[in-house]
N, C-alpha and C. Protein backbone atom coordinates (compact mmCIF):
# COMPACT_ATOMS: atom_id res chain seq x y z
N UNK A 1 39.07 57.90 293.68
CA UNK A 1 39.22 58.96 294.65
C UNK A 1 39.33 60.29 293.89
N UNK A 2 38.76 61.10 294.48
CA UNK A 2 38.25 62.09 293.45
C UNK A 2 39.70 63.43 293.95
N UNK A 3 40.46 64.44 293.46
CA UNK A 3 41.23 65.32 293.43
C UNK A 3 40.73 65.97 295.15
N UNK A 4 39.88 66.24 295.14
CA UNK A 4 39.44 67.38 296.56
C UNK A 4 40.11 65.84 297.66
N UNK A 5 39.58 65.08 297.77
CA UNK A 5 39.47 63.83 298.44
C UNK A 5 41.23 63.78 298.77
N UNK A 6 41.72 64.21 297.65
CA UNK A 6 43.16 63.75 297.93
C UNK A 6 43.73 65.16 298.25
N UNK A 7 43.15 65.94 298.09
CA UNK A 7 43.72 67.37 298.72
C UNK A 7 43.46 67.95 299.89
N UNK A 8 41.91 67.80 300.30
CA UNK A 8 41.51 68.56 301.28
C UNK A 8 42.37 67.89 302.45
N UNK A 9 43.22 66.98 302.89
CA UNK A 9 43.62 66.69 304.50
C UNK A 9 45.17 67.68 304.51
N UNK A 10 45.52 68.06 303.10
CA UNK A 10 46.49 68.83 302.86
C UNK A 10 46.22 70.19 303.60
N UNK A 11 44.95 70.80 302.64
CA UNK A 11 45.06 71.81 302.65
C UNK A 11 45.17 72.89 303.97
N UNK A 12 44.57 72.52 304.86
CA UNK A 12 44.90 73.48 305.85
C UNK A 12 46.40 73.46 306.10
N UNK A 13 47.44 72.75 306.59
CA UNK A 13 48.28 72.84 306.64
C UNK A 13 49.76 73.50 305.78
N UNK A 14 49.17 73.30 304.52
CA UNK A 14 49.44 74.45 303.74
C UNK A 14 49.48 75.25 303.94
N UNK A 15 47.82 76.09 304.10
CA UNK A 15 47.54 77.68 304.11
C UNK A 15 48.35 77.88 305.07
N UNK A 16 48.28 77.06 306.34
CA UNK A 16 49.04 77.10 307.60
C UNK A 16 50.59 77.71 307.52
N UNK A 17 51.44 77.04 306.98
CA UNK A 17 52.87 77.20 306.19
C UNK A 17 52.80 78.27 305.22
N UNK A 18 52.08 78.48 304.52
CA UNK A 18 52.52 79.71 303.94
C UNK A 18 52.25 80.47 304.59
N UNK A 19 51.13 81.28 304.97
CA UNK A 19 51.00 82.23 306.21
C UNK A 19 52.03 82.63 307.63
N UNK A 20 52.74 81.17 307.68
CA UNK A 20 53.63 81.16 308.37
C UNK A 20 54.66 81.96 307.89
N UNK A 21 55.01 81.34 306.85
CA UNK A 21 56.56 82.01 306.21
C UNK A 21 56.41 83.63 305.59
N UNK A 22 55.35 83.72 305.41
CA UNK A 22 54.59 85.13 305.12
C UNK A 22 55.49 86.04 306.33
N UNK A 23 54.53 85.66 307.38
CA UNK A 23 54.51 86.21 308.68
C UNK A 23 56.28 86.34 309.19
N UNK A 24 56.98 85.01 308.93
CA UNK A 24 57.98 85.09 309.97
C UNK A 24 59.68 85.99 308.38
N UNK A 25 58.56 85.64 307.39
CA UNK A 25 59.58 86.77 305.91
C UNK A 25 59.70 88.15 306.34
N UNK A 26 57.79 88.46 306.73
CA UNK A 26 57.72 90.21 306.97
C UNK A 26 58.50 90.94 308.08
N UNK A 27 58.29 89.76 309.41
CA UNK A 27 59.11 90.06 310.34
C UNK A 27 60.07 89.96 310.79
N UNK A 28 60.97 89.18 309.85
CA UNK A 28 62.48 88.79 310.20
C UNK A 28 62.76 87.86 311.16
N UNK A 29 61.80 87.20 311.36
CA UNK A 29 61.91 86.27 312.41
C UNK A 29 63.17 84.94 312.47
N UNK A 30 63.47 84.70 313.31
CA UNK A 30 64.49 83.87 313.22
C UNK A 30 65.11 83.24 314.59
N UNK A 31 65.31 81.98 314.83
CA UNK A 31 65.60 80.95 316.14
C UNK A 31 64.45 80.60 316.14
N UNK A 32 64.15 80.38 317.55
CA UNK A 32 63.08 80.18 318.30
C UNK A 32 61.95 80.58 317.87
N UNK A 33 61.58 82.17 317.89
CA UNK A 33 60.94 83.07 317.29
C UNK A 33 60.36 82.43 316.20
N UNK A 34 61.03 82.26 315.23
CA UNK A 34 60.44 81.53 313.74
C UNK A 34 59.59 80.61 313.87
N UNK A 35 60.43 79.41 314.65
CA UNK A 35 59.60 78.12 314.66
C UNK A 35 58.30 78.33 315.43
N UNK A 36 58.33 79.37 316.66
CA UNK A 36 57.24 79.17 317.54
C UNK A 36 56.06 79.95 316.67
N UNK A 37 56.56 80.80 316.00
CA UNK A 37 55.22 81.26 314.49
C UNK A 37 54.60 80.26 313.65
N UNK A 38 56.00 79.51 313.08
CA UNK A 38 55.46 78.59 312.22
C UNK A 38 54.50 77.49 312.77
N UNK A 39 54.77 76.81 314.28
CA UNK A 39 54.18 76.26 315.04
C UNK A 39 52.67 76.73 314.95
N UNK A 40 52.60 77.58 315.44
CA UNK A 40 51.52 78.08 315.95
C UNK A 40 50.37 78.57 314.84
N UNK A 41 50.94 78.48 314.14
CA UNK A 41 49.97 78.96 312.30
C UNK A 41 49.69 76.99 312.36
N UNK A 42 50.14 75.97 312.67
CA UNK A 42 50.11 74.97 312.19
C UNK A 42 49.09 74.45 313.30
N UNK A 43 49.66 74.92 314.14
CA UNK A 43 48.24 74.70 315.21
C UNK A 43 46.69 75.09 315.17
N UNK A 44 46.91 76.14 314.58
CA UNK A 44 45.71 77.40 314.59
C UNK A 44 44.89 76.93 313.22
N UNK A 45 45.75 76.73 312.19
CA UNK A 45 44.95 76.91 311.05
C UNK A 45 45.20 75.15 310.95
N UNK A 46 46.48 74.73 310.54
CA UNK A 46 46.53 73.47 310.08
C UNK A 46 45.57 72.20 310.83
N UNK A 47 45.51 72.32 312.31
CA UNK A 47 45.26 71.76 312.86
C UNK A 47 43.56 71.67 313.40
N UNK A 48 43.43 73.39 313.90
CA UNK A 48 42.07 74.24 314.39
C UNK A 48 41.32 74.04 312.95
N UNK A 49 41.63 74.09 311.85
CA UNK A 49 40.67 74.44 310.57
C UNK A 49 40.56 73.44 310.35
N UNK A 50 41.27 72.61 310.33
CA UNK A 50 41.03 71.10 309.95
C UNK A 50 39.77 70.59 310.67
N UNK A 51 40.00 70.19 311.73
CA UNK A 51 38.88 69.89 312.71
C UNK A 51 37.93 70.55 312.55
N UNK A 52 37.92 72.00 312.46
CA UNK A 52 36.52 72.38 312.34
C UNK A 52 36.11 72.45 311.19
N UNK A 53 36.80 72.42 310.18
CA UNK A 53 35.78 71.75 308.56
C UNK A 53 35.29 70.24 308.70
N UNK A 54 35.87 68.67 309.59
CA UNK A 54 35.78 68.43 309.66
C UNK A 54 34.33 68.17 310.62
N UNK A 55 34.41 68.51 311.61
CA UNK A 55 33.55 68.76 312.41
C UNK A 55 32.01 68.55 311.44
N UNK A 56 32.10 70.29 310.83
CA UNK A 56 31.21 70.53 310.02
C UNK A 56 30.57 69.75 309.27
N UNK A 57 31.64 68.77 308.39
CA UNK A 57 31.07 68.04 307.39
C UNK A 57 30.50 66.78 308.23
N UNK A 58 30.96 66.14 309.65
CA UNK A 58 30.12 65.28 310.04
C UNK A 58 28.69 65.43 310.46
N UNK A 59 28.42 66.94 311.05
CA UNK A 59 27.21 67.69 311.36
C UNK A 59 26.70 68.45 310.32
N UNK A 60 26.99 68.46 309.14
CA UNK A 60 26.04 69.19 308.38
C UNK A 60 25.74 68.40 306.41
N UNK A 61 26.78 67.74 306.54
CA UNK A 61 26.87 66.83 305.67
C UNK A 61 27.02 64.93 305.75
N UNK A 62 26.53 64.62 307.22
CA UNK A 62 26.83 63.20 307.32
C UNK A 62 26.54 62.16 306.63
N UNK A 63 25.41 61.99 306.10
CA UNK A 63 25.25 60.88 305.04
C UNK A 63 26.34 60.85 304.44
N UNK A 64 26.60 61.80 303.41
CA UNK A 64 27.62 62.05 302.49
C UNK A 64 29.72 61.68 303.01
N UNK A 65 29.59 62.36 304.54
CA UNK A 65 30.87 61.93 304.82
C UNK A 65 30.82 60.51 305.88
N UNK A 66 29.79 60.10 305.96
CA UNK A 66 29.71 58.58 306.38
C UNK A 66 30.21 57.70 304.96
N UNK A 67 29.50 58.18 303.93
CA UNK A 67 29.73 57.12 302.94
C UNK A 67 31.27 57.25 302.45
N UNK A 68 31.64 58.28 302.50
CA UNK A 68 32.89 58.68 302.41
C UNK A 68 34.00 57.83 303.01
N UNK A 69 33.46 57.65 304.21
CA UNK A 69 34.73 56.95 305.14
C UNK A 69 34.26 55.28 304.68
N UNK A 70 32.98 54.95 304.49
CA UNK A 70 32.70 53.39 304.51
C UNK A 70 31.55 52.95 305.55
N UNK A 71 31.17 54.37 306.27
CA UNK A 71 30.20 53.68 307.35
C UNK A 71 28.67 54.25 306.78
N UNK A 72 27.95 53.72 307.82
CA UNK A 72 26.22 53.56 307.00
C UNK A 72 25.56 55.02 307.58
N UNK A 73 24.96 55.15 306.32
CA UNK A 73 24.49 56.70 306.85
C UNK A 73 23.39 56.37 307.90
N UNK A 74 23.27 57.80 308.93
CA UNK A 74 21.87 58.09 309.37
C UNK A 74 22.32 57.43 310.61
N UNK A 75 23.78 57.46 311.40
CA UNK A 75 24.13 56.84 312.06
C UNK A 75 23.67 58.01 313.54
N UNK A 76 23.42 58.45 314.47
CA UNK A 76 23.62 59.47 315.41
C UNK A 76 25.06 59.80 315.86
N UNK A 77 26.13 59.08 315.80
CA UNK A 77 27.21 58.48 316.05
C UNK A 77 28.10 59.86 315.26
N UNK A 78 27.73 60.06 314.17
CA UNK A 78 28.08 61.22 313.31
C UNK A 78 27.86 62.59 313.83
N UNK A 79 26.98 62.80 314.68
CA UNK A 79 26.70 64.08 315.76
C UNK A 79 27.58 63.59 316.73
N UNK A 80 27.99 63.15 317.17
CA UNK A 80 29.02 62.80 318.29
C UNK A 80 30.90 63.38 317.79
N UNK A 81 31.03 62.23 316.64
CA UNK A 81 32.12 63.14 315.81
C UNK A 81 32.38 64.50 315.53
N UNK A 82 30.98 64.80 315.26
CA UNK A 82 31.45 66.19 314.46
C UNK A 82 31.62 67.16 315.40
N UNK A 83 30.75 67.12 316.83
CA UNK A 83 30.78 67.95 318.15
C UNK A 83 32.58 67.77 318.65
N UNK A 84 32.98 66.37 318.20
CA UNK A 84 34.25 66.48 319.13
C UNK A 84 34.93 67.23 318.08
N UNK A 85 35.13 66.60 317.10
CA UNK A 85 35.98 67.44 315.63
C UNK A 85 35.96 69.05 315.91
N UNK A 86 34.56 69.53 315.87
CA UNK A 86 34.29 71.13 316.30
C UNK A 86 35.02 71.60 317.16
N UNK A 87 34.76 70.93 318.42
CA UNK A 87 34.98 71.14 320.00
C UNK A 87 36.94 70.98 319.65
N UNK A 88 37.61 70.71 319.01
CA UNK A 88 38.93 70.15 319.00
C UNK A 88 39.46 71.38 318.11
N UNK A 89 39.24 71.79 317.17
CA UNK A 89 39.02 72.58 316.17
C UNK A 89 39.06 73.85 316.64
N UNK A 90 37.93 74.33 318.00
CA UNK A 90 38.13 75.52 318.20
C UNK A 90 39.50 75.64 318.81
N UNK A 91 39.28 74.96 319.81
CA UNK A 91 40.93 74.51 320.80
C UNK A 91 42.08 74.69 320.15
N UNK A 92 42.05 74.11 319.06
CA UNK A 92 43.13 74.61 317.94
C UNK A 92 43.51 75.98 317.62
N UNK A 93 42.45 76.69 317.04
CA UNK A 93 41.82 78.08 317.03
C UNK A 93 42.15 78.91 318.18
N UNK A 94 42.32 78.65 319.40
CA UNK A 94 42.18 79.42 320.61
C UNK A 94 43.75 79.37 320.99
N UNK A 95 44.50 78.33 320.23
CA UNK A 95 46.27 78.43 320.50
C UNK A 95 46.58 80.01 319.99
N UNK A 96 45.97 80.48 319.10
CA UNK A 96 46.53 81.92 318.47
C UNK A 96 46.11 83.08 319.48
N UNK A 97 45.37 83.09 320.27
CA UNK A 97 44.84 83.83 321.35
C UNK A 97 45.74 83.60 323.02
N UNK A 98 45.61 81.84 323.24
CA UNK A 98 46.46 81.22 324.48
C UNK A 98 48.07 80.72 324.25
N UNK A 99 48.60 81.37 324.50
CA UNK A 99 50.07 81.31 323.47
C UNK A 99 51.00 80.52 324.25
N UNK A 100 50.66 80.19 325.95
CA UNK A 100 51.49 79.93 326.96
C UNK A 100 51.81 78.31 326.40
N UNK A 101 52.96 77.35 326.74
CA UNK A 101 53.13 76.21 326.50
C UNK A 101 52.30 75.05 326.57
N UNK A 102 51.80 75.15 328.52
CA UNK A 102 50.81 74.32 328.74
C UNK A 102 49.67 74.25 327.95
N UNK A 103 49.39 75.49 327.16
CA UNK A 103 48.05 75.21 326.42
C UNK A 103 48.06 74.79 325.06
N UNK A 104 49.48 75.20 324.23
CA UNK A 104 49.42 74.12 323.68
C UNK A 104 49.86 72.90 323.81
N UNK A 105 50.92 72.30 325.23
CA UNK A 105 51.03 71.10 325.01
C UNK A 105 49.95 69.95 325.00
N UNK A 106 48.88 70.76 325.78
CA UNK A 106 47.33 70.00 325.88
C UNK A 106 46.84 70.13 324.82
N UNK A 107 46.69 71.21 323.80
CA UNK A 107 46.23 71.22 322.02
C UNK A 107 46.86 70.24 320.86
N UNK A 108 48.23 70.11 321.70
CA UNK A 108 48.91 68.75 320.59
C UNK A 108 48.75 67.57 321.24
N UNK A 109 48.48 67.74 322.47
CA UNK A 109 48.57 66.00 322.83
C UNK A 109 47.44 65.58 322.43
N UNK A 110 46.02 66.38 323.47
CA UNK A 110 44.74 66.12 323.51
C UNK A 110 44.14 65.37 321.94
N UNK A 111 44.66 66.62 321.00
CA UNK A 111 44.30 66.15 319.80
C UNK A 111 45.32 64.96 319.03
N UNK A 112 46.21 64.83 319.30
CA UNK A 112 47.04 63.82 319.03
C UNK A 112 47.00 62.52 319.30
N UNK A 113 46.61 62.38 320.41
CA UNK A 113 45.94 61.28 321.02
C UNK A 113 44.51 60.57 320.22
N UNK A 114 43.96 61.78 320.31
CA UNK A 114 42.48 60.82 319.15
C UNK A 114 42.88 61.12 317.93
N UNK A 115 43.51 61.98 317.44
CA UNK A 115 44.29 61.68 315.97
C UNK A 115 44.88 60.52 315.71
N UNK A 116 45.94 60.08 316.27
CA UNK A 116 46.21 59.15 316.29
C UNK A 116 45.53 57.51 316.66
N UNK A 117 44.91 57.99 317.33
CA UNK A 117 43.88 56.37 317.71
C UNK A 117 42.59 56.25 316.30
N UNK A 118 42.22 57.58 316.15
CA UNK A 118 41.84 57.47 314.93
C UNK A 118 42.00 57.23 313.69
N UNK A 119 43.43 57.05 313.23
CA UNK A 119 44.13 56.75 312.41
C UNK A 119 44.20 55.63 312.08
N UNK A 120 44.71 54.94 313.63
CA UNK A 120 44.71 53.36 313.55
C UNK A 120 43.49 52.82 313.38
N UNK A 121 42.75 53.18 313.94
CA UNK A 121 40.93 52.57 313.99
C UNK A 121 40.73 52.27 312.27
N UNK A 122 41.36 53.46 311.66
CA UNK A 122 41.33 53.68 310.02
C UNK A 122 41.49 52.15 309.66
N UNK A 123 43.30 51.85 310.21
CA UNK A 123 44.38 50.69 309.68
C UNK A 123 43.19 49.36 309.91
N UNK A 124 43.01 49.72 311.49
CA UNK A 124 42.16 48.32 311.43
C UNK A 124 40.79 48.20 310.75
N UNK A 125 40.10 49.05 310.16
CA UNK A 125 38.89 48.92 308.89
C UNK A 125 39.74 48.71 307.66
N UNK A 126 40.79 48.82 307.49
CA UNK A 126 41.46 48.18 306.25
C UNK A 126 41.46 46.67 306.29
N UNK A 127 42.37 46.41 307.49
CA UNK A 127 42.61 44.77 307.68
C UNK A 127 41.40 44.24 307.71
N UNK A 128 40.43 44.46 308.83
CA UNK A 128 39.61 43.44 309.36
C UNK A 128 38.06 43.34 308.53
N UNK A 129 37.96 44.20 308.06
CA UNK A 129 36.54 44.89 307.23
C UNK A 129 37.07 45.11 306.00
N UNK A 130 38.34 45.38 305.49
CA UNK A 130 38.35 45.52 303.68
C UNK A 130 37.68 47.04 303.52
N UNK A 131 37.78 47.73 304.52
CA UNK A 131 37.54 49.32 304.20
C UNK A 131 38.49 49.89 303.57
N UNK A 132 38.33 50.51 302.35
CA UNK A 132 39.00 51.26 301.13
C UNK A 132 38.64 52.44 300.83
N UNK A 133 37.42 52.92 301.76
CA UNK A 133 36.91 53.76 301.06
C UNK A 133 37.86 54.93 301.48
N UNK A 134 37.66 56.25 300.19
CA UNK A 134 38.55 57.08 300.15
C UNK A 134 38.55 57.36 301.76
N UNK A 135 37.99 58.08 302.26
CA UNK A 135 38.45 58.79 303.83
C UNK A 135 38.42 57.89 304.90
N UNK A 136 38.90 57.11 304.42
CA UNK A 136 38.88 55.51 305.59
C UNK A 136 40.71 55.20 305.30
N UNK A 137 40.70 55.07 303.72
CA UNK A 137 41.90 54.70 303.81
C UNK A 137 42.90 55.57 302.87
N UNK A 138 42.26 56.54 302.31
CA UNK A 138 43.38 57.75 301.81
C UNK A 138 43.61 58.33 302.54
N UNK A 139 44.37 59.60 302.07
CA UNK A 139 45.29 60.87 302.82
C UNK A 139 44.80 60.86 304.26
N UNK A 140 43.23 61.17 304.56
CA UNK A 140 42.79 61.44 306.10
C UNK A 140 43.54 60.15 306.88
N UNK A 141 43.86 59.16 306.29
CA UNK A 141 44.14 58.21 307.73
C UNK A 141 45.75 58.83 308.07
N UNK A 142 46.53 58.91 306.49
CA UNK A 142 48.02 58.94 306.87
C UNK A 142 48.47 60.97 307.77
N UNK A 143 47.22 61.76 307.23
CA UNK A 143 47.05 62.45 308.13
C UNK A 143 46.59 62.30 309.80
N UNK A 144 45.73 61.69 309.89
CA UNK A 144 45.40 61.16 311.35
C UNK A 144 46.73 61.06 312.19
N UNK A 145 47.21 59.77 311.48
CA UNK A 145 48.63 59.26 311.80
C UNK A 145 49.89 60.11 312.43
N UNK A 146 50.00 60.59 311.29
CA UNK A 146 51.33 61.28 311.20
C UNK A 146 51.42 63.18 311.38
N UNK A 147 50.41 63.97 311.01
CA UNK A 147 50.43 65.10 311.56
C UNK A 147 50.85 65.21 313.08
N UNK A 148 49.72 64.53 314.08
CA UNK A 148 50.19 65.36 315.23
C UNK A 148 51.57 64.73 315.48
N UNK A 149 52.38 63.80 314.85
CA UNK A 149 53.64 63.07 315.25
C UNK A 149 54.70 64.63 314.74
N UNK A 150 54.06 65.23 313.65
CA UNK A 150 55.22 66.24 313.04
C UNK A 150 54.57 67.57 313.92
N UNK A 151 53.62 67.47 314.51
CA UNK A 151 53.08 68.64 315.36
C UNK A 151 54.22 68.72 316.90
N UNK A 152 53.96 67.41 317.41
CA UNK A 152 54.67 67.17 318.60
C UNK A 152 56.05 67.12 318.57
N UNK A 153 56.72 66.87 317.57
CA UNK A 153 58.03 66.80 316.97
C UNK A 153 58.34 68.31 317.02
N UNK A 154 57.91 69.36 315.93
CA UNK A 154 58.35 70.53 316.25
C UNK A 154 58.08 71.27 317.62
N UNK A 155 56.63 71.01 318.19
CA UNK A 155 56.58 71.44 319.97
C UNK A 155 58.02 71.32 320.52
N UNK A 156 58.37 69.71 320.55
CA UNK A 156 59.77 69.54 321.01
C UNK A 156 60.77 70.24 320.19
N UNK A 157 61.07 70.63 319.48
CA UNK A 157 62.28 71.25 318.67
C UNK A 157 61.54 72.76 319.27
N UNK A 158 60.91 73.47 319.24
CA UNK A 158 60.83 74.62 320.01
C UNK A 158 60.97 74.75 320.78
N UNK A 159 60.64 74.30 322.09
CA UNK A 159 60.96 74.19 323.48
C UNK A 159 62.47 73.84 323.26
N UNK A 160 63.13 73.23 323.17
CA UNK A 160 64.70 72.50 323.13
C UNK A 160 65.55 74.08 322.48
N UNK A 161 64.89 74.52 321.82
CA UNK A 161 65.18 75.75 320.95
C UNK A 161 65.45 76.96 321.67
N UNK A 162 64.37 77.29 322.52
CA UNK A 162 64.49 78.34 323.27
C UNK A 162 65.00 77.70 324.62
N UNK A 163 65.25 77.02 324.70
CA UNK A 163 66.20 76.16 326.34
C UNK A 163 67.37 76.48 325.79
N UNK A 164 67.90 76.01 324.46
CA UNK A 164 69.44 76.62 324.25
C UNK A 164 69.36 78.08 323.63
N UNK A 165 68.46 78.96 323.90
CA UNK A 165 68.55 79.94 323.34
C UNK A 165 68.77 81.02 324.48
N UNK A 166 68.36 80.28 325.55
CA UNK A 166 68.26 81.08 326.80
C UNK A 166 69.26 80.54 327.91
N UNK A 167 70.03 79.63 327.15
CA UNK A 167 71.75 79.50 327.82
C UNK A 167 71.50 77.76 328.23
N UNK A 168 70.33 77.27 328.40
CA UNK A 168 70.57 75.62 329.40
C UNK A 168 70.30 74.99 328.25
């Protein structure tokens, strides 16, 4: 598994977090306020950039990220991915513009939901098929997995945040 392979499911979420703490250092941010910045950089970039590099690489590089995961190139199946990846990606992207709750609770679930089913789909090409290959069964699966669980986790600690911040 090559260094990028083990970095890239990182990296947006990174840039995400620092930009965050950037943002909520310059402005003094703090309670509610803070987290719903830091949130929302994690949504936008960690989450929105992810998907749409992803996206990309199934539509503009698929052979290459088919073999990647373990599946056979030249599949059409790979234009299907990368449209939803894109299509999920902008949605992500559009939390920094649509700031209201409902839109992101539909940006963490929506994507959480096939994050997560995608993840597992990962687990079961491990068991049942002996899939190893790096983006089948490195970082991208335990990202799949477990991001939107720490996405939806802080949603809830924000909301709960500003409920006791605003007296209930």
């Amino acid at each position: 598994m090559s260094i990028v392979e083990l970095v890239w499911p990182f990296l947006f979420p990174a840039i995400a977090a620092i930009i965050a703490a950037i943002q909520i250092r310059v402005k003094q941010y703090h309670g509610s306020r803070a987290l719903e910045i830091f949130l929302m950089w994690q949504i936008a970039i960690g989450l929105g950039f992810s998907y749409l590099y992803a996206g990309i690489g199934h539509l503009f590089a698929a052979d290459r990220v088919a073999e990647s995961i373990g599946w056979p190139a030249g599949s059409p199946f790979q234009r299907e991915v990368g449209m939803w990846d894109a299509a999920l990606g902008i949605i992500g992207l559009l939390c920094l513009k649509f700031r209201d709750a409902g839109f992101w609770t539909a940006t963490v679930l929506g994507t959480g939901i096939f994050s997560v089913t995608a993840g597992l789909g990962h687990v079961y090409e491990i068991v049942v098929n002996g899939n190893y290959a790096p983006n089948n069964a490195g970082p991208v699966m335990y990202m799949d997995i477990f991001y939107p669980l720490v996405l939806l986790g802080l949603f809830w600690l924000l909301q709960r945040k500003k409920s006791e911040e605003a007296g209930g």
